[in-house]
C-alpha atoms as a PDB file:
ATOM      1  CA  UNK A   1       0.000   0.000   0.000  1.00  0.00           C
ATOM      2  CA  UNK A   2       3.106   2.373   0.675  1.00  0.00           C
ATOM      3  CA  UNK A   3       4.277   1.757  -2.914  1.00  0.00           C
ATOM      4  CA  UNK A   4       0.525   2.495  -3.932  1.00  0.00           C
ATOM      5  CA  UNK A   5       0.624   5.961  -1.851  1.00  0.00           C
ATOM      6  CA  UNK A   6       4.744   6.908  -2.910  1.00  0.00           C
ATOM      7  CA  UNK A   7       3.200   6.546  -6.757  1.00  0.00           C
ATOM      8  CA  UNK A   8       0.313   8.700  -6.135  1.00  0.00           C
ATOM      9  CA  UNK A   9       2.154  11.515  -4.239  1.00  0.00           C
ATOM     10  CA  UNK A  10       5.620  11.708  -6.676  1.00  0.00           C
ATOM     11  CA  UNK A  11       2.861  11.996  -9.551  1.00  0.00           C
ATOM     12  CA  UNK A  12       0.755  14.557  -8.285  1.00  0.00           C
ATOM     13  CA  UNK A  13       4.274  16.687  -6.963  1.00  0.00           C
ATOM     14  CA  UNK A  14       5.622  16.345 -10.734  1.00  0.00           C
ATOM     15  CA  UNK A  15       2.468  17.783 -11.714  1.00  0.00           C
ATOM     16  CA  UNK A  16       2.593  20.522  -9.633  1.00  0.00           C
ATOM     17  CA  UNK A  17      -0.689  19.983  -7.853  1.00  0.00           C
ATOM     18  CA  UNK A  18      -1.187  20.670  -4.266  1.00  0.00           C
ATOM     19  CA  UNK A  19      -3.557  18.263  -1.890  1.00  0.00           C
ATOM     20  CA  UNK A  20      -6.028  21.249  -1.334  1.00  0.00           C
ATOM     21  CA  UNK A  21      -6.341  21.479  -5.001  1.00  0.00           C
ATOM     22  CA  UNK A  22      -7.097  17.320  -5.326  1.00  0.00           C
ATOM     23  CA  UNK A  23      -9.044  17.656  -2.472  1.00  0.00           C
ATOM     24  CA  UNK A  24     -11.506  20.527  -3.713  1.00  0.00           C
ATOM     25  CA  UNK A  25     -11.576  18.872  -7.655  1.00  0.00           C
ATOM     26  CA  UNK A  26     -12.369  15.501  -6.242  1.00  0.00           C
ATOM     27  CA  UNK A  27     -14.222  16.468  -2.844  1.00  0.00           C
ATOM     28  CA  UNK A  28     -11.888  14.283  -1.184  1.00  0.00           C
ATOM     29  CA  UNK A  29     -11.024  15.759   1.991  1.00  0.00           C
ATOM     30  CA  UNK A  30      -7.108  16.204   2.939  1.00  0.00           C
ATOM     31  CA  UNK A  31      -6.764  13.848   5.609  1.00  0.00           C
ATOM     32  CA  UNK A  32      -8.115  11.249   3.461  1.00  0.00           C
ATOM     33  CA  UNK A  33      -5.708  11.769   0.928  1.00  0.00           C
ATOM     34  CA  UNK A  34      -2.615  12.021   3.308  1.00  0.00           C
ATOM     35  CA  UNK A  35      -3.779   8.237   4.748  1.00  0.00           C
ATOM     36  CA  UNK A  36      -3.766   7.361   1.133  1.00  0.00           C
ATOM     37  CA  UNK A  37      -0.330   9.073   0.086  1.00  0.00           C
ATOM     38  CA  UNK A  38       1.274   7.440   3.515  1.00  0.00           C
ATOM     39  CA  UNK A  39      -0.706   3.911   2.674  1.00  0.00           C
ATOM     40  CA  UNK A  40      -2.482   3.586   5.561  1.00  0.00           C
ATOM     41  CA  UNK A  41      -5.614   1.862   5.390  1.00  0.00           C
ATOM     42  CA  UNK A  42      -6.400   1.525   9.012  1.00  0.00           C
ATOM     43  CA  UNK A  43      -8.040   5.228   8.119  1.00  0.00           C
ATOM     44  CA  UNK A  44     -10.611   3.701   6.034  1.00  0.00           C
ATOM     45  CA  UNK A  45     -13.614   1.940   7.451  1.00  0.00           C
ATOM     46  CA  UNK A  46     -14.193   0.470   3.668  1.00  0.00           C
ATOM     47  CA  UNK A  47     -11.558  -1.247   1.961  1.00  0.00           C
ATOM     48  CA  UNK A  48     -14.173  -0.607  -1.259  1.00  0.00           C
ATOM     49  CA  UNK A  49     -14.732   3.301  -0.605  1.00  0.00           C
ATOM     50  CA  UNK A  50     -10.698   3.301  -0.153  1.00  0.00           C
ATOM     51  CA  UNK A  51     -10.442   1.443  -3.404  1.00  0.00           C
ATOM     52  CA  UNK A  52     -12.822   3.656  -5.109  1.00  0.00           C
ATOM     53  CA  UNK A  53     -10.831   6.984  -3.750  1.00  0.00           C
ATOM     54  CA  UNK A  54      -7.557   5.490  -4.961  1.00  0.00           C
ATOM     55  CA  UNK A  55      -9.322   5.006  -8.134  1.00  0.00           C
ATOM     56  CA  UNK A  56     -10.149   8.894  -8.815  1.00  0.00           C
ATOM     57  CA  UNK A  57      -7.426  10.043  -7.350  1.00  0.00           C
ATOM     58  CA  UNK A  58      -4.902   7.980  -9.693  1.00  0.00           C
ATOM     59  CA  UNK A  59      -7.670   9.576 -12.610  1.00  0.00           C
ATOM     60  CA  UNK A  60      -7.341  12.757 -11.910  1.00  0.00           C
ATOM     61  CA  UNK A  61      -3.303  12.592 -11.539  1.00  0.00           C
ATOM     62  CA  UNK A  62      -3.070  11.267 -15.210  1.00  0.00           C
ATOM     63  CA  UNK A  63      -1.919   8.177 -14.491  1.00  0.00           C
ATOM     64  CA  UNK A  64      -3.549   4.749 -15.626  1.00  0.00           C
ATOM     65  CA  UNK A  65      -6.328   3.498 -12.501  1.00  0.00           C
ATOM     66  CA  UNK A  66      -6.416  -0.486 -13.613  1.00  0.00           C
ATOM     67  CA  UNK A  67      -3.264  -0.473 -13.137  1.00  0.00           C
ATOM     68  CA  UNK A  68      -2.716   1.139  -9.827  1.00  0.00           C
ATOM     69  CA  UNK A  69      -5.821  -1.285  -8.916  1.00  0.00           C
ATOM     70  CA  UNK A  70      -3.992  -4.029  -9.956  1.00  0.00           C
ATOM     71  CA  UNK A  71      -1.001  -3.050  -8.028  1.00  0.00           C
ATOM     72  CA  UNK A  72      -3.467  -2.525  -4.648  1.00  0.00           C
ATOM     73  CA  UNK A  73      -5.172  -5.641  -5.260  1.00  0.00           C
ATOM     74  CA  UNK A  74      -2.529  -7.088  -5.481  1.00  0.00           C
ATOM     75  CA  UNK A  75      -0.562  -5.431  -2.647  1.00  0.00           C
ATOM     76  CA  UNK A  76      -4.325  -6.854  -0.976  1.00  0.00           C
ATOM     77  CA  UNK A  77      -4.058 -10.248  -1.987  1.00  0.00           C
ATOM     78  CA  UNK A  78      -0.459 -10.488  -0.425  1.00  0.00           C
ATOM     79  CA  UNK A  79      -2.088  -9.010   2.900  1.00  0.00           C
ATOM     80  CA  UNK A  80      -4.785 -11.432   3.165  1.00  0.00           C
ATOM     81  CA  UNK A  81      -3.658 -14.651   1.942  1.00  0.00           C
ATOM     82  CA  UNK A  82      -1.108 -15.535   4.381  1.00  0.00           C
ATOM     83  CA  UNK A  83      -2.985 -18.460   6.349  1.00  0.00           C
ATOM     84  CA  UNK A  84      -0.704 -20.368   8.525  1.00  0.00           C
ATOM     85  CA  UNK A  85      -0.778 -23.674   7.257  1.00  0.00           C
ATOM     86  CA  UNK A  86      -0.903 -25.339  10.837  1.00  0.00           C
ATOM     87  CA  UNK A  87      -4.762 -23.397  10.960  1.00  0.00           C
ATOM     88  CA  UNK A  88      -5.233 -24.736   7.918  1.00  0.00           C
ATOM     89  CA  UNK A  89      -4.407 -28.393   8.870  1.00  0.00           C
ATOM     90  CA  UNK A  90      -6.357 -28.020  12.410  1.00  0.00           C
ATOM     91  CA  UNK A  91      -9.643 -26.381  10.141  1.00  0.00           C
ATOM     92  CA  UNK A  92      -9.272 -29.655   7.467  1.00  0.00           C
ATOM     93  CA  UNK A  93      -9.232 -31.971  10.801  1.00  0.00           C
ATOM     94  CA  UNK A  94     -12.117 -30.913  12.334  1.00  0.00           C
ATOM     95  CA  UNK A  95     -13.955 -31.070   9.356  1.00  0.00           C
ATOM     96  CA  UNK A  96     -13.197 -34.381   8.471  1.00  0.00           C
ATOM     97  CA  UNK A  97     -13.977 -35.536  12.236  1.00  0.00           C
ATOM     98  CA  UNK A  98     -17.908 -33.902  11.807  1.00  0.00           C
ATOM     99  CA  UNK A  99     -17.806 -35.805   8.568  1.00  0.00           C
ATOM    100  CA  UNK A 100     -17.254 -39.283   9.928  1.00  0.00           C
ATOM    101  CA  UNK A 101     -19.607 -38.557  12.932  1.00  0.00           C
ATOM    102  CA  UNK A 102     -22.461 -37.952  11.006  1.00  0.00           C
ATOM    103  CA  UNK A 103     -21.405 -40.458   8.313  1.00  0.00           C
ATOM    104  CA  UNK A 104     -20.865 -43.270  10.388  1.00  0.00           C
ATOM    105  CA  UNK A 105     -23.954 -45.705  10.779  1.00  0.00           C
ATOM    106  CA  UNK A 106     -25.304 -46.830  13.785  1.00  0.00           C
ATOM    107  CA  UNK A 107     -27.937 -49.065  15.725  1.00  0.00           C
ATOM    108  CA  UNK A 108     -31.097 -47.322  17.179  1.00  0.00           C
ATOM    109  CA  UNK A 109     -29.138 -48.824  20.084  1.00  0.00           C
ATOM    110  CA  UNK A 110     -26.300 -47.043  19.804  1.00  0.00           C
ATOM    111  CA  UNK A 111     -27.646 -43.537  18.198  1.00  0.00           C
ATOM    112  CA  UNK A 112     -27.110 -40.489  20.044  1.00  0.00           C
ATOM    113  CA  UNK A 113     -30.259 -38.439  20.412  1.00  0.00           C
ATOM    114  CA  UNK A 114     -29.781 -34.650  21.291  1.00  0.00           C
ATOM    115  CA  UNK A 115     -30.866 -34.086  24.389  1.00  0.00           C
ATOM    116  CA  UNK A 116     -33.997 -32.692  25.736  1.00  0.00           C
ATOM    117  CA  UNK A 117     -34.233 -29.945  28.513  1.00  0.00           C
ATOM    118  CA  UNK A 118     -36.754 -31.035  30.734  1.00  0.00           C
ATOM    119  CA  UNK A 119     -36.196 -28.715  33.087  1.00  0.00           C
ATOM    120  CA  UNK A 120     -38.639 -26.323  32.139  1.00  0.00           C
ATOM    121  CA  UNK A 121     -41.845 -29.052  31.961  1.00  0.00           C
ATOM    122  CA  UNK A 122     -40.551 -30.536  35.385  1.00  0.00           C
ATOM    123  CA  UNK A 123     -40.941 -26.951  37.196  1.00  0.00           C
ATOM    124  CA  UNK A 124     -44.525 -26.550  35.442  1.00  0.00           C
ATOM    125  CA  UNK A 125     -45.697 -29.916  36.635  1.00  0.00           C
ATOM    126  CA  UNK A 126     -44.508 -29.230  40.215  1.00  0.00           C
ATOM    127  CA  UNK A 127     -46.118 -25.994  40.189  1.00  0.00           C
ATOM    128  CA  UNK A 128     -49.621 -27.542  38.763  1.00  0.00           C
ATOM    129  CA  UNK A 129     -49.318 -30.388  41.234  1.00  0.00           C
ATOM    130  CA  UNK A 130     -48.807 -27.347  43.876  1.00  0.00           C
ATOM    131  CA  UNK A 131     -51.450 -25.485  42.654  1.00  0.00           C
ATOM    132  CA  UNK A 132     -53.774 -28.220  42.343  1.00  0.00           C
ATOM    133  CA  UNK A 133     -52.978 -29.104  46.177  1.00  0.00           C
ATOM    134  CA  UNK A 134     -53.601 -25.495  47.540  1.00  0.00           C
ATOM    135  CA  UNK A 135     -57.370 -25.511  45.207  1.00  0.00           C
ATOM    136  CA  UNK A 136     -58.183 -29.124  47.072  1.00  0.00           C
ATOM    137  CA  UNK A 137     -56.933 -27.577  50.587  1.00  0.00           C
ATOM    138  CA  UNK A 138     -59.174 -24.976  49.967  1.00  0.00           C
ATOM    139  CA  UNK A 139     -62.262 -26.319  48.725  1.00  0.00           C
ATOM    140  CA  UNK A 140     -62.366 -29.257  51.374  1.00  0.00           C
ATOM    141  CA  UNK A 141     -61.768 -26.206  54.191  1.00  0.00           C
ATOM    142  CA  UNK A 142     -64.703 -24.361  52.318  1.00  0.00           C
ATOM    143  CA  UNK A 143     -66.839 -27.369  52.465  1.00  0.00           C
ATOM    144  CA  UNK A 144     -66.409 -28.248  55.998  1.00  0.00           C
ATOM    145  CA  UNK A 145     -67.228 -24.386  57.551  1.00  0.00           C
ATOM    146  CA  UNK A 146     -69.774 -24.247  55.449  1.00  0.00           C
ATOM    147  CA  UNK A 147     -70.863 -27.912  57.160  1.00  0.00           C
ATOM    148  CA  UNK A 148     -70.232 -26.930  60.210  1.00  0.00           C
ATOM    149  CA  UNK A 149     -72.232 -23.474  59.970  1.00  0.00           C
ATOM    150  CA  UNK A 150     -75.148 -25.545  59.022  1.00  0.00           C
ATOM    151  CA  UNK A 151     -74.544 -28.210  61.732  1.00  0.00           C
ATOM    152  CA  UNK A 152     -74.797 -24.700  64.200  1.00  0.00           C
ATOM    153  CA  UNK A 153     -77.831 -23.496  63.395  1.00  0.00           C
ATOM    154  CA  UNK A 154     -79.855 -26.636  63.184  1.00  0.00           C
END
């Protein structure tokens, strides 16, 4: 990205332009530019919307933008394809592992079932049976003053 920014900034000195005047042409602002001239990206939220600024901006300087694409992309492509091969190996492993779980065959016996979580029906039964238990309680204590009033005033 450097060599991307060092190519944009020696052409726009040789052609005499200053950054305000890029800046006000392309409504760019300055800092922008100055990230992209130093090549850094960590400025840029958008690798695309840096791409695209890097795209007018090599325009506007004269010079050819597929190529200075090419050279980011491929400046990109060097950034973001280094994969340690040990992740690599460990990603392939597990992988393979899932595969022969779920490809393996196996006796209703044998054949693991996810599990349920009965937690949540066990707690509602105990608090129906509770329920239940209280409404008894109270309509056998209901029954029996109302017995007993009766009982009194014969």
């Amino acid at each position: 990205m450097i060599e991307v920014g060092d190519n944009l900034r020696n052409s726009r000195e040789v052609s005499g332009m200053t950054l305000e005047e890029v800046s006000g042409d392309l409504d760019i602002p300055i800092i922008l530019l100055e990230q992209i001239e130093e090549g850094n990206m960590g400025a840029f939220k958008d690798i695309f919307e840096l791409k695209g600024y890097i795209e007018k901006y090599a325009k506007y300087i004269g010079l050819n933008p597929e190529e200075i694409i090419d050279e980011f992309n491929s400046f990109m492509f060097e950034r973001t394809s280094k994969i340690p091969m040990d992740k690599i190996e460990k990603a392939a492993k597990e992988k393979q592992t899932e595969e022969e779980k779920e490809d393996r065959i196996a006796s209703p016996y044998t054949k693991e079932y996810p599990k349920i979580k009965t937690a949540p029906y066990i707690i509602a039964l105990i608090i129906s049976i509770i329920l239940m238990v209280i409404a008894l309680v109270w309509s056998i204590n209901q029954i029996t003053i109302a017995n007993s009033i009766s009982y009194i005033i014969r």
